[in-house]
C-alpha atoms as a PDB file:
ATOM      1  CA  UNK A   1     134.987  21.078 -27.061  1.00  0.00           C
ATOM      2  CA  UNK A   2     134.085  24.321 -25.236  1.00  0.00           C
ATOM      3  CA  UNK A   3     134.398  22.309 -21.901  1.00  0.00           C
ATOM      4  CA  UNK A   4     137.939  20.904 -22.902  1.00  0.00           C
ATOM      5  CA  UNK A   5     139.199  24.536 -23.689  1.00  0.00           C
ATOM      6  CA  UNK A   6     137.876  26.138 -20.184  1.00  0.00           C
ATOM      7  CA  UNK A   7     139.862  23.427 -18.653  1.00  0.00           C
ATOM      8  CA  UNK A   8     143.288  23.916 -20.439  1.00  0.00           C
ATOM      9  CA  UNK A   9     143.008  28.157 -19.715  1.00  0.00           C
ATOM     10  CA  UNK A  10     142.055  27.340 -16.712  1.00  0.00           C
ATOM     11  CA  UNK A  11     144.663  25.328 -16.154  1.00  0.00           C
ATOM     12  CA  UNK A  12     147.402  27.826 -18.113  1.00  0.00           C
ATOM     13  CA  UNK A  13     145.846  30.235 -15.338  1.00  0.00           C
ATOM     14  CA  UNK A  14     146.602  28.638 -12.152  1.00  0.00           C
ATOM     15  CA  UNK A  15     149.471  28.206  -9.826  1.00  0.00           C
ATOM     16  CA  UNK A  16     150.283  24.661 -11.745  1.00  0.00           C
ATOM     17  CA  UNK A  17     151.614  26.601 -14.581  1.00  0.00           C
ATOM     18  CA  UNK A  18     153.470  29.104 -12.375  1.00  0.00           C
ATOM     19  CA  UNK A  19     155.289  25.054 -10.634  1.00  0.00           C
ATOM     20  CA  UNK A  20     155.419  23.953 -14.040  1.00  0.00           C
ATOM     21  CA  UNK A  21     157.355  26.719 -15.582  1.00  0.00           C
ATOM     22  CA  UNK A  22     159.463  26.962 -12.179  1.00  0.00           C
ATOM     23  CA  UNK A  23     160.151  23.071 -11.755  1.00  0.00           C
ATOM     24  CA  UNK A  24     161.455  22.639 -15.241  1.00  0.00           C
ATOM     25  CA  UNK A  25     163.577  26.234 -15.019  1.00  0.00           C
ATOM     26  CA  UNK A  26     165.218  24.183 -11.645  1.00  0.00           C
ATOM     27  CA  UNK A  27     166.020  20.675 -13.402  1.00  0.00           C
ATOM     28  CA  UNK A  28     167.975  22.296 -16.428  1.00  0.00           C
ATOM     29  CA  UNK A  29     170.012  24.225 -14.268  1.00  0.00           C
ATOM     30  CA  UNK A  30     170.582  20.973 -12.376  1.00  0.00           C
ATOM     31  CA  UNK A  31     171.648  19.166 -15.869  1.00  0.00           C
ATOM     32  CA  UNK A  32     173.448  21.643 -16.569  1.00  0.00           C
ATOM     33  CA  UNK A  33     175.895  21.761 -12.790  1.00  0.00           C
ATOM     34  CA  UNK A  34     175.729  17.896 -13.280  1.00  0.00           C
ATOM     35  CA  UNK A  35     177.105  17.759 -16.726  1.00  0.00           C
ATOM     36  CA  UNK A  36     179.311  20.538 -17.211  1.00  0.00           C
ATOM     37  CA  UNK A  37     182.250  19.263 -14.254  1.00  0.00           C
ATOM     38  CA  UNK A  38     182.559  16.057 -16.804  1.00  0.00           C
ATOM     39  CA  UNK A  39     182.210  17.871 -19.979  1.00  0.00           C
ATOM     40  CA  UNK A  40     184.891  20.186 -18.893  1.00  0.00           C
ATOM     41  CA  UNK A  41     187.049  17.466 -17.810  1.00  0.00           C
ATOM     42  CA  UNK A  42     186.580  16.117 -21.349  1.00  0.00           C
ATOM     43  CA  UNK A  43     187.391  19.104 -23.212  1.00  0.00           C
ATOM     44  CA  UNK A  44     190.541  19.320 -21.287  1.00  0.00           C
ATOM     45  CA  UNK A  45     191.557  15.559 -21.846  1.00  0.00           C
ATOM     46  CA  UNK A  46     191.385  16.242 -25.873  1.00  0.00           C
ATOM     47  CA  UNK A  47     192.935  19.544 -25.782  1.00  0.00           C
ATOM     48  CA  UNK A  48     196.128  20.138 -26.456  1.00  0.00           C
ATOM     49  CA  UNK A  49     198.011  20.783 -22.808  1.00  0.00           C
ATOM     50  CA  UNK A  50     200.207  23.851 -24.339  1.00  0.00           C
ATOM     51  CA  UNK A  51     196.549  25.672 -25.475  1.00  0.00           C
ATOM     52  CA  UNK A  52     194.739  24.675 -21.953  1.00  0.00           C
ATOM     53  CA  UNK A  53     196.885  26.525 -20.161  1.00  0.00           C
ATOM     54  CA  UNK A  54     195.298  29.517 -22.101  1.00  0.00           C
ATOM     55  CA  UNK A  55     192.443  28.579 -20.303  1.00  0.00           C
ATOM     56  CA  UNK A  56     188.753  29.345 -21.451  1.00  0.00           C
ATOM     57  CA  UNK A  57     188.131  25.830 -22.165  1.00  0.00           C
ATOM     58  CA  UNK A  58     184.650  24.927 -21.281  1.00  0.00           C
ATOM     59  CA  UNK A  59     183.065  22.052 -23.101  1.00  0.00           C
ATOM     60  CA  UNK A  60     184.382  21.625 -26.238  1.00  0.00           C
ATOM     61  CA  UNK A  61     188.210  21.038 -27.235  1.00  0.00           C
ATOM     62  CA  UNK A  62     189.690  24.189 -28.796  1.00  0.00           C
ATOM     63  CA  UNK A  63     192.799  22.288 -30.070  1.00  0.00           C
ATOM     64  CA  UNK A  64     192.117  18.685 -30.501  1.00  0.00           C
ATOM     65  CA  UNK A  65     194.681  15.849 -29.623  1.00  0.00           C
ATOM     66  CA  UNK A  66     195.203  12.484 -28.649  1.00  0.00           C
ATOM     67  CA  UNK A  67     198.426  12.806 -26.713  1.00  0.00           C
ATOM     68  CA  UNK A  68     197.210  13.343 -23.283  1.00  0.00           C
ATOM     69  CA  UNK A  69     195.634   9.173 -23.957  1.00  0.00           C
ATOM     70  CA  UNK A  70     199.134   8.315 -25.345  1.00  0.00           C
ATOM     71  CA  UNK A  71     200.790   9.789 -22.483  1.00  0.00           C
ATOM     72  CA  UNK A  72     198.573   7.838 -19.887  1.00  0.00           C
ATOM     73  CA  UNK A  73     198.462   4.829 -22.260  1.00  0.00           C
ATOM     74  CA  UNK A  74     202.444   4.920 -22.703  1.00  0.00           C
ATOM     75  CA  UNK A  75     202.566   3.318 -19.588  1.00  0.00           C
ATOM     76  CA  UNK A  76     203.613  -0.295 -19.835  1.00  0.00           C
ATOM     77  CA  UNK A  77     202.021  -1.091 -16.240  1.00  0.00           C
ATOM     78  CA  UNK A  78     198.085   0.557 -17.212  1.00  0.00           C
ATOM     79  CA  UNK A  79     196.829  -2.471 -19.444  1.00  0.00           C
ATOM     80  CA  UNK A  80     198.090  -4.716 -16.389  1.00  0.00           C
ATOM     81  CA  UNK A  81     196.743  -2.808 -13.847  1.00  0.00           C
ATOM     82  CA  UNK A  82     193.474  -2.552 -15.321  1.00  0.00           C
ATOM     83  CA  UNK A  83     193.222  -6.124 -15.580  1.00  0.00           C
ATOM     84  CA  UNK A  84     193.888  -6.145 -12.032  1.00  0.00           C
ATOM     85  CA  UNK A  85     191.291  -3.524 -11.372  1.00  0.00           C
ATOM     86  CA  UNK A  86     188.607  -5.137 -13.562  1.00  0.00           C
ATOM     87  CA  UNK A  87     189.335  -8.727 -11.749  1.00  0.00           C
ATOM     88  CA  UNK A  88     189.229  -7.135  -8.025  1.00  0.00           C
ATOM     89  CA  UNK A  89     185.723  -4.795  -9.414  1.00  0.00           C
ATOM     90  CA  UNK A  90     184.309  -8.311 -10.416  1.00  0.00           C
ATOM     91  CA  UNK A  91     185.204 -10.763  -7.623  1.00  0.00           C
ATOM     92  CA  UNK A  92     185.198  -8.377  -5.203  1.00  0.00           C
ATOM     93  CA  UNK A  93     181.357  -7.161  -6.020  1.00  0.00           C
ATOM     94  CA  UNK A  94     180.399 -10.814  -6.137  1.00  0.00           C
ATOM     95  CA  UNK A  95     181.531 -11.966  -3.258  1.00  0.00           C
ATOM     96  CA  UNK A  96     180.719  -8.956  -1.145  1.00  0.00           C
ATOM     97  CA  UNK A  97     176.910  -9.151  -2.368  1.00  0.00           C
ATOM     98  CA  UNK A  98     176.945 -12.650  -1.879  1.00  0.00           C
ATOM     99  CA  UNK A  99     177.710 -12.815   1.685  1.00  0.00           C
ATOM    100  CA  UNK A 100     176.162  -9.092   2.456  1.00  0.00           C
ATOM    101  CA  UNK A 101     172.624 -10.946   1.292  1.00  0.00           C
ATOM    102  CA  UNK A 102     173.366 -14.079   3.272  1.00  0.00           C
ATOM    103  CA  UNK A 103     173.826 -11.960   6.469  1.00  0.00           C
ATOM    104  CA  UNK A 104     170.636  -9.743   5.995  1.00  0.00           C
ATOM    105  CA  UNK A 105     168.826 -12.652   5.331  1.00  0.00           C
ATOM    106  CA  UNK A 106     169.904 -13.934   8.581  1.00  0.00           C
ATOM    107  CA  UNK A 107     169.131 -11.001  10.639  1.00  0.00           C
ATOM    108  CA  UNK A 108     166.142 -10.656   8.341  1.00  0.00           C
ATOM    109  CA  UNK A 109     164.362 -14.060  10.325  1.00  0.00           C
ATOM    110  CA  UNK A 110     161.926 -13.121  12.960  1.00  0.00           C
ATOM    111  CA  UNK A 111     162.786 -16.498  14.820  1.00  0.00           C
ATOM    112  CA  UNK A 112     166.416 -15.179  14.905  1.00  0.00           C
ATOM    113  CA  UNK A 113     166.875 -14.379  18.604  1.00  0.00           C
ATOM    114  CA  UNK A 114     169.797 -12.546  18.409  1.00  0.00           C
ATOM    115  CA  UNK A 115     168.177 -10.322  15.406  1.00  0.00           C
ATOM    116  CA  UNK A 116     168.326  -6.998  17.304  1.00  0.00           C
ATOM    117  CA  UNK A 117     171.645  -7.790  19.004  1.00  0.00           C
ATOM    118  CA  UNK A 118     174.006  -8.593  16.153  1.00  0.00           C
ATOM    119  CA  UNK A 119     172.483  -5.443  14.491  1.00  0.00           C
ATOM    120  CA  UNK A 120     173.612  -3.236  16.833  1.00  0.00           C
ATOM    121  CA  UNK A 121     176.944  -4.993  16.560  1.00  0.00           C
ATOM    122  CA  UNK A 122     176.937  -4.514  13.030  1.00  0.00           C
ATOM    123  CA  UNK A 123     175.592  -0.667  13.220  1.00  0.00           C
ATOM    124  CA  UNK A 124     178.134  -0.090  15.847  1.00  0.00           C
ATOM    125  CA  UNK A 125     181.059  -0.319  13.364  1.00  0.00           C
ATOM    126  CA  UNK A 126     179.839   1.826  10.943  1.00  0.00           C
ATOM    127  CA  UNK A 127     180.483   4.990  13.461  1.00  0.00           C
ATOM    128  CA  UNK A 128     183.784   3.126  15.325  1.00  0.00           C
ATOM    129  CA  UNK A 129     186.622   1.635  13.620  1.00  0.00           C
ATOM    130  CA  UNK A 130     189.665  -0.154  15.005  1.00  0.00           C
ATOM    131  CA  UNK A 131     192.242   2.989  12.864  1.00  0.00           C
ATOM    132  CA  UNK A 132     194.886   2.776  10.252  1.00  0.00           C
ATOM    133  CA  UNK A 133     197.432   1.162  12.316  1.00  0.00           C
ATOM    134  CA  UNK A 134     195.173  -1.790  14.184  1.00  0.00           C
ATOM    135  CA  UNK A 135     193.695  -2.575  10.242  1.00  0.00           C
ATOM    136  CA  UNK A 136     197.340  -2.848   9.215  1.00  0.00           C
ATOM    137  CA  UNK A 137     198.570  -5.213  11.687  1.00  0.00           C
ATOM    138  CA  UNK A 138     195.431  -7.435  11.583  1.00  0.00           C
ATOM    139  CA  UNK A 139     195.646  -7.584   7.787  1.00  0.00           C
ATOM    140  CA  UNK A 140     199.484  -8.310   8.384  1.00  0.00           C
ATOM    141  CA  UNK A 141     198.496 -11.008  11.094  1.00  0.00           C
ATOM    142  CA  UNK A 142     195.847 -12.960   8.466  1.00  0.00           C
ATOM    143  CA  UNK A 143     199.074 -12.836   5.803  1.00  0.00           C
ATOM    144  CA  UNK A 144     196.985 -10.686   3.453  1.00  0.00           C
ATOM    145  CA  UNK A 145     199.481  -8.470   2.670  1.00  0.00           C
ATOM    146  CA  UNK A 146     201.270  -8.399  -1.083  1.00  0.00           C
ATOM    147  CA  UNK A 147     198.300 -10.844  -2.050  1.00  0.00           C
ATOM    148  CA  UNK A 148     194.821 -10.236  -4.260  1.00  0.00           C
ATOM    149  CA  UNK A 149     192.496 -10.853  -1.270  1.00  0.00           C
ATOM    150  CA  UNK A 150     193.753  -7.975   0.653  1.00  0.00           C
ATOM    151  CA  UNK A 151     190.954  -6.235  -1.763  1.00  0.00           C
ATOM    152  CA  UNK A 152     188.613  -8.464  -1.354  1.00  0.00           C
ATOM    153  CA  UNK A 153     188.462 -10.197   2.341  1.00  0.00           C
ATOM    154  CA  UNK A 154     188.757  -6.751   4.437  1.00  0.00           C
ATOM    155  CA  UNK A 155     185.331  -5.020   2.706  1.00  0.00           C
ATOM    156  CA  UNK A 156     183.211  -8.352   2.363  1.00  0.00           C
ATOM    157  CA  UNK A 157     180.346  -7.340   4.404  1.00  0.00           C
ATOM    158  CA  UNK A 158     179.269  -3.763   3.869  1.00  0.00           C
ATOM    159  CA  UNK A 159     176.603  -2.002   6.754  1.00  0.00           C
ATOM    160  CA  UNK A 160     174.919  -0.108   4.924  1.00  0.00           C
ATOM    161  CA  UNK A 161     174.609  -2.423   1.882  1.00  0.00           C
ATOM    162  CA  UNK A 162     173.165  -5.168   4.794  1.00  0.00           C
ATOM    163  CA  UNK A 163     170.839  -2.477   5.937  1.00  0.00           C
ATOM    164  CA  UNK A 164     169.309  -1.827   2.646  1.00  0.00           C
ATOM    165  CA  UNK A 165     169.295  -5.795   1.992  1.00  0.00           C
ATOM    166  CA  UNK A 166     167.545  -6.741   5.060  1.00  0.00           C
ATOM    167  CA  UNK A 167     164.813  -3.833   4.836  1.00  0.00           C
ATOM    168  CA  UNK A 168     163.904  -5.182   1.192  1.00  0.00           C
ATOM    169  CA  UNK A 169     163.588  -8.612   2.140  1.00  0.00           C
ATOM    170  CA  UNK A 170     161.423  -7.819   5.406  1.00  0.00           C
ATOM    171  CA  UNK A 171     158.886  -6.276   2.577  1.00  0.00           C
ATOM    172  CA  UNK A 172     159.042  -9.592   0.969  1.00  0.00           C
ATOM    173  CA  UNK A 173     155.738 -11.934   1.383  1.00  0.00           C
ATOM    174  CA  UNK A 174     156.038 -14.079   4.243  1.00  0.00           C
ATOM    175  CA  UNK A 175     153.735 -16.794   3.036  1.00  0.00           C
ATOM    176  CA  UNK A 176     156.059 -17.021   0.027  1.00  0.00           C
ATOM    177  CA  UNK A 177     158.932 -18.324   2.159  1.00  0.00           C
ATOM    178  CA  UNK A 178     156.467 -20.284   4.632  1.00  0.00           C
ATOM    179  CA  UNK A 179     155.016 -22.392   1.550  1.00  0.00           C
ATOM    180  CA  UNK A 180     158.991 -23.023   0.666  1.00  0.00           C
ATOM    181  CA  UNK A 181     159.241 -24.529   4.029  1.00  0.00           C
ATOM    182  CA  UNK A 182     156.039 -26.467   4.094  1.00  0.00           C
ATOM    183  CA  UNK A 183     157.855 -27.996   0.527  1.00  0.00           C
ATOM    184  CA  UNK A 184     160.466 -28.976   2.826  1.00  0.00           C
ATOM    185  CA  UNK A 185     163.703 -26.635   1.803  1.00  0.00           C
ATOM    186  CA  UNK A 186     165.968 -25.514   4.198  1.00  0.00           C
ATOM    187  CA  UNK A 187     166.901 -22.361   4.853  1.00  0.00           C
ATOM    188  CA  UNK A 188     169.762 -22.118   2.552  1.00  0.00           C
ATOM    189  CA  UNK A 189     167.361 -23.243  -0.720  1.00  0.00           C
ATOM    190  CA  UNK A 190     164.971 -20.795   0.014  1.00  0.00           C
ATOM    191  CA  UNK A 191     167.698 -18.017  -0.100  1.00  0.00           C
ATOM    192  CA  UNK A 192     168.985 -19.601  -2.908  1.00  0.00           C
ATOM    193  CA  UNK A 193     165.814 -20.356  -4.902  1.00  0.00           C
ATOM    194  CA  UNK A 194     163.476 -18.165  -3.379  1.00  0.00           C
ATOM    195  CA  UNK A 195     165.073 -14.870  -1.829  1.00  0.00           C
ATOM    196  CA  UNK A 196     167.902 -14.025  -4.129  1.00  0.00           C
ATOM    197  CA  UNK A 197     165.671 -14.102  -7.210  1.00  0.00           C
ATOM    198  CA  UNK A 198     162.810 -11.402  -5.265  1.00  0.00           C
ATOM    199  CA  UNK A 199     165.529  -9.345  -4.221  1.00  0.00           C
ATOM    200  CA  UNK A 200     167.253  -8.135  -7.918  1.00  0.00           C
ATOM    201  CA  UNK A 201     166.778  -4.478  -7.439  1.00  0.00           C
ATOM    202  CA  UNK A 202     168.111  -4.323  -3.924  1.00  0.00           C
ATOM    203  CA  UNK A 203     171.263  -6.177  -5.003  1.00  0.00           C
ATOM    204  CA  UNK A 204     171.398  -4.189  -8.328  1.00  0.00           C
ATOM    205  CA  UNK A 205     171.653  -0.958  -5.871  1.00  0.00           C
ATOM    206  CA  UNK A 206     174.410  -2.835  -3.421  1.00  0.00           C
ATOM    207  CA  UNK A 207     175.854  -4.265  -6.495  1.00  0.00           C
ATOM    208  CA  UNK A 208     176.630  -0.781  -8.026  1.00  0.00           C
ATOM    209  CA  UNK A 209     177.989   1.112  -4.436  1.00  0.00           C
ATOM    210  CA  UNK A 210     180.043  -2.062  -4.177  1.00  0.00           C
ATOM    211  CA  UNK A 211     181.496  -1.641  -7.977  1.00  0.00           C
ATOM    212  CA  UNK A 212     182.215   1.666  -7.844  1.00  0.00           C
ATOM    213  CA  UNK A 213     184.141   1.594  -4.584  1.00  0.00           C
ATOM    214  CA  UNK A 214     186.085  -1.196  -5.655  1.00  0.00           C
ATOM    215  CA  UNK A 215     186.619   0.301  -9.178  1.00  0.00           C
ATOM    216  CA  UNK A 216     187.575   4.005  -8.039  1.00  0.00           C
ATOM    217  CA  UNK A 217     189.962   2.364  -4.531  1.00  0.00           C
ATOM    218  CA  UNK A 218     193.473   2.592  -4.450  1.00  0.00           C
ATOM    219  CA  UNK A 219     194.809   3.896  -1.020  1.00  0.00           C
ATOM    220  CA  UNK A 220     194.886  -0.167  -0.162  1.00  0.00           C
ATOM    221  CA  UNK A 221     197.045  -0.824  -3.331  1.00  0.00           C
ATOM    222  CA  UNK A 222     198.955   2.083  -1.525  1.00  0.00           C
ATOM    223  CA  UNK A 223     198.853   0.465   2.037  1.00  0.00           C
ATOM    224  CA  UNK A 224     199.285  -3.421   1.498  1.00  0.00           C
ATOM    225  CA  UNK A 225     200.627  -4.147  -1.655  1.00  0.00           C
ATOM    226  CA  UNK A 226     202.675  -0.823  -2.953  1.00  0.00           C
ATOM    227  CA  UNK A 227     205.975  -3.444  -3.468  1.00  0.00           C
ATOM    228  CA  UNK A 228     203.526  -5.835  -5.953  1.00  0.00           C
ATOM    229  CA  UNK A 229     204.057  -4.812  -8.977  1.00  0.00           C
ATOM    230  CA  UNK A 230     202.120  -7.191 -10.482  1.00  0.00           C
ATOM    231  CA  UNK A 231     199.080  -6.440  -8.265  1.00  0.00           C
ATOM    232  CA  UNK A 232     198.843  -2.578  -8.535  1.00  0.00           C
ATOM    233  CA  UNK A 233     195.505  -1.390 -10.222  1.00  0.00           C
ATOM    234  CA  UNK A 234     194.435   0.907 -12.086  1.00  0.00           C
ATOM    235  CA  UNK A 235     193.544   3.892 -10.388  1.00  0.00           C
ATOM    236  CA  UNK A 236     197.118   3.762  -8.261  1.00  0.00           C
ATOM    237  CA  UNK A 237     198.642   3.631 -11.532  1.00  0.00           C
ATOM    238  CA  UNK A 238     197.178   6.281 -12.661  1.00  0.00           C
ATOM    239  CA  UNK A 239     197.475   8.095  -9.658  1.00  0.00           C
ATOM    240  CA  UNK A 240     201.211   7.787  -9.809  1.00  0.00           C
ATOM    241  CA  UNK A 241     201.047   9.087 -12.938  1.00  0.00           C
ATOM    242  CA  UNK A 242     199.427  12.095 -12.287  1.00  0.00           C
ATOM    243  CA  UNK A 243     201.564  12.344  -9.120  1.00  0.00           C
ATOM    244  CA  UNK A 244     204.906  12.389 -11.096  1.00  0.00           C
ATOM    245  CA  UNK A 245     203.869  14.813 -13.659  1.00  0.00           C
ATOM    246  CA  UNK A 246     202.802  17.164 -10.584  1.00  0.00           C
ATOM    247  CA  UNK A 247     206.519  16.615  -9.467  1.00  0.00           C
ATOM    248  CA  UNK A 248     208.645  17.136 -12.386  1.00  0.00           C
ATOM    249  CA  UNK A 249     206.510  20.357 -13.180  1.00  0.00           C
ATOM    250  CA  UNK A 250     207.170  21.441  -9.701  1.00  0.00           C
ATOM    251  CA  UNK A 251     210.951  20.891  -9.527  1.00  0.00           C
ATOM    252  CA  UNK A 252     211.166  22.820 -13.223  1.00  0.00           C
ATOM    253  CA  UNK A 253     211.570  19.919 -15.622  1.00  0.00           C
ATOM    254  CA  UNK A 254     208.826  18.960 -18.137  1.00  0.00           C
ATOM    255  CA  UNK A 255     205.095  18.530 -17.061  1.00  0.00           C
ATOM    256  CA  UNK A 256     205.983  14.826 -18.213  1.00  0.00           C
ATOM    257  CA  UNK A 257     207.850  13.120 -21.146  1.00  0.00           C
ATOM    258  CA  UNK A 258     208.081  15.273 -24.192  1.00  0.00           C
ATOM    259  CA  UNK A 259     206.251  14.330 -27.440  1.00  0.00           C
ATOM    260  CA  UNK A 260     208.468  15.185 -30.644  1.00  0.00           C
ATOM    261  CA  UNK A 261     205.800  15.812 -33.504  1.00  0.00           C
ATOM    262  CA  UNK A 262     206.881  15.049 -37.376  1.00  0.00           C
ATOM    263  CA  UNK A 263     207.680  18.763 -37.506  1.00  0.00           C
ATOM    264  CA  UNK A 264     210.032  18.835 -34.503  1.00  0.00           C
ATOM    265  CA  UNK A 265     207.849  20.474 -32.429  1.00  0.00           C
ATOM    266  CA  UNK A 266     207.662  19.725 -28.615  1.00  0.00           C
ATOM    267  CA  UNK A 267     203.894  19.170 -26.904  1.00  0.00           C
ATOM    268  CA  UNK A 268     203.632  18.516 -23.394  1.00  0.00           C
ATOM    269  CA  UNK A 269     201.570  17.389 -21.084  1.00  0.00           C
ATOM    270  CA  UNK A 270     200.476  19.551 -17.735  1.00  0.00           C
ATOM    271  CA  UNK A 271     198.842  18.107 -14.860  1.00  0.00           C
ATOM    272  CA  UNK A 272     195.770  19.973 -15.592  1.00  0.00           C
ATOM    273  CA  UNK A 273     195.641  17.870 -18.541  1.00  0.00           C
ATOM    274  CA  UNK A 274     196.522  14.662 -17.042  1.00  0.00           C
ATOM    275  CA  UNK A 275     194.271  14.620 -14.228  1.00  0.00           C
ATOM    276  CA  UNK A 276     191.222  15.605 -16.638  1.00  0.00           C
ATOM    277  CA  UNK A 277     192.116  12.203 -18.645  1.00  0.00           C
ATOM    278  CA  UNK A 278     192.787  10.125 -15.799  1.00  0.00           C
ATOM    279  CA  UNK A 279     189.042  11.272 -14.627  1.00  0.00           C
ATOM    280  CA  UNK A 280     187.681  10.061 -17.953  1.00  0.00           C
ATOM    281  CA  UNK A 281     189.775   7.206 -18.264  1.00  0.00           C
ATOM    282  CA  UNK A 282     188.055   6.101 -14.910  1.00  0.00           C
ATOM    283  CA  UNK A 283     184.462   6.944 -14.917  1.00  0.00           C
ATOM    284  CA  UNK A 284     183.881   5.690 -18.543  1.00  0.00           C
ATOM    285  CA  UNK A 285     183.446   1.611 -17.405  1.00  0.00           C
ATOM    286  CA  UNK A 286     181.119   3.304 -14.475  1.00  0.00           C
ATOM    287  CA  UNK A 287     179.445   5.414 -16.704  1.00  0.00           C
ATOM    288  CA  UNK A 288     178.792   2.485 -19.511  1.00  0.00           C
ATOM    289  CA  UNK A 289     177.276  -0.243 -16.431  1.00  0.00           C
ATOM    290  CA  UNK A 290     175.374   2.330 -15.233  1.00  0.00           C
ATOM    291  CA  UNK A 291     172.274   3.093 -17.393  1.00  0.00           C
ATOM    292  CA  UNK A 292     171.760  -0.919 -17.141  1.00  0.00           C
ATOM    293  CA  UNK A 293     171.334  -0.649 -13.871  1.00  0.00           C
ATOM    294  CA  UNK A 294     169.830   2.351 -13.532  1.00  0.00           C
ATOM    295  CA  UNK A 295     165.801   0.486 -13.403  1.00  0.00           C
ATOM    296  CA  UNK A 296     167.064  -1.986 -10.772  1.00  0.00           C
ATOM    297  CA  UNK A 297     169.093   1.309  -8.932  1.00  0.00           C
ATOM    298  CA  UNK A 298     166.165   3.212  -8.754  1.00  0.00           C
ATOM    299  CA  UNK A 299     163.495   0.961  -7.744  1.00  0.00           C
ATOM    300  CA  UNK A 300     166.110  -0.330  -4.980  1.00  0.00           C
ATOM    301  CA  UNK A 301     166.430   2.292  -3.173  1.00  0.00           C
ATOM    302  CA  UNK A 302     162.274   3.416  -3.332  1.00  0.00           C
ATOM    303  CA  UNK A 303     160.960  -0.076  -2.621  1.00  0.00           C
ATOM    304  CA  UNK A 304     164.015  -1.278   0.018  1.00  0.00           C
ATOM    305  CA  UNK A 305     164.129   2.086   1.657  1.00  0.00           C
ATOM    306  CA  UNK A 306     166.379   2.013   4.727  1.00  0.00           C
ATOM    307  CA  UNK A 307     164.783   0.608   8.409  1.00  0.00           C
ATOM    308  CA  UNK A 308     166.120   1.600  11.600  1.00  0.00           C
END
């Protein structure tokens, strides 16, 4: 007993304490920058847009309402264009996984001759690009314009994602995918049957950079397919949105269409307010897949660390 208390003062007496103390001081201020940018924009998205501009709104609403959400949800293209945002998040994360893990398998081979050239190839276009223009007119020339794949076909294979990919399945076992081959499969079954399944985190991690780009992207809605109604997503939608309310305030008209209350009163909406909904309205599908991939996230990016 006496032994156990000379260990805990002496423990309460050394520098540990002093990193203890100072390393848990550190991560609540760091909670505390990280959540207060999103629980401000919160605040703001249920207060009333006539109060905000008051200002002193920090993390709770000081007037609650609803009307900055009816004013985003008033629009008759936003179920629509989420849809279309939800369809290109999906397809576009499959596919681009998909075909990311068949190339770093690939390059992953040691009997690959051509390993260490098409690598450089590949690494080469993640500091060069062909520009705006060139993009344009090759997504023009492949008749991808005004169509669905435009936002799928141009970002299949991502670098970086291959990178990460390739470096987690180069930590993988050989003999595993030796005794596949002895069994007789090809090279196709084992990355099908033997690869894919040993490589869950790393894919989690691509999985979730690859959602949340295609999720939060709209400058190609912008580029190729501004004249499709019918294909516009989400975030351009809202975007425009928050674009025209930022106009009509600026040439002296309303921040956006009036509400008329019961009592005749008028409530508007500023673009203060609607840009603070627009950022919840986006982040919350991010926000909910998140913590399910947060093991999988985590242990991607420790155990497939990056390779030169």
């Amino acid at each position: 007993m006496s032994q156990a208390k000379s260990t805990r003062k002496a423990y309460f007496s050394s520098p540990d304490k002093i990193f203890d103390v100072c390393n848990i001081i550190f991560m609540l201020l760091l909670i505390v920058v990280t959540l207060y940018p999103f629980l401000n924009m919160f605040a703001l998205s249920f207060n009333d847009a006539n109060d905000s501009i008051r200002g002193n709104i920090y993390i709770w609403p000081r007037d609650w309402t609803l009307r900055n959400y009816e004013y985003i949800f008033n629009e008759s293209s936003i179920f629509h264009a989420t849809f279309i945002s939800v369809a290109r998040t999906i397809v576009g994360t499959v596919v681009s996984v998909f075909c990311t893990a068949m190339l770093a398998y690939t390059i992953s081979r040691p009997e690959y001759v051509f390993k260490k050239f098409v690598t450089i190839i590949f690494i080469f276009t993640m500091y060069f690009s062909g520009g705006l223009i060139p993009n344009y007119l090759l997504t023009k020339e492949l008749d991808l314009l005004n169509t669905f794949w435009v936002y799928i076909i141009p970002g299949i294979i991502g670098v970086f994602n291959m990178i990460v990919i390739r470096s987690f399945i180069e930590g993988l076992p050989e003999g595993i995918m030796e005794s596949a081959r002895i069994d007789g499969a090809g090279d196709f079954t084992t990355f099908m049957r033997i690869v894919l399944p040993l490589t869950v985190p790393a894919l989690a991690t691509v999985s979730l950079f690859v959602a949340v780009y295609q999720w939060n992207s709209w400058f190609d809605v912008f580029l190729y397919n501004s004249s499709s109604i019918n294909l516009s997503t989400l975030q351009y939608e809202l975007m425009k949105v928050l674009s025209t309310s930022s106009t009509t305030t600026s040439t002296g008209g309303s921040a956006a269409d009036a509400f008329a209350n019961a009592q005749g009163n008028v409530t508007m909406v500023t673009p203060t307010s609607i840009r603070a909904t627009m950022t919840i309205v986006a982040s919350l599908p991010i926000i909910i897949v998140y913590p399910f991939l947060q093991k999988y996230f985590v242990q991607g990016m420790t155990v497939g660390g990056v390779k030169g």
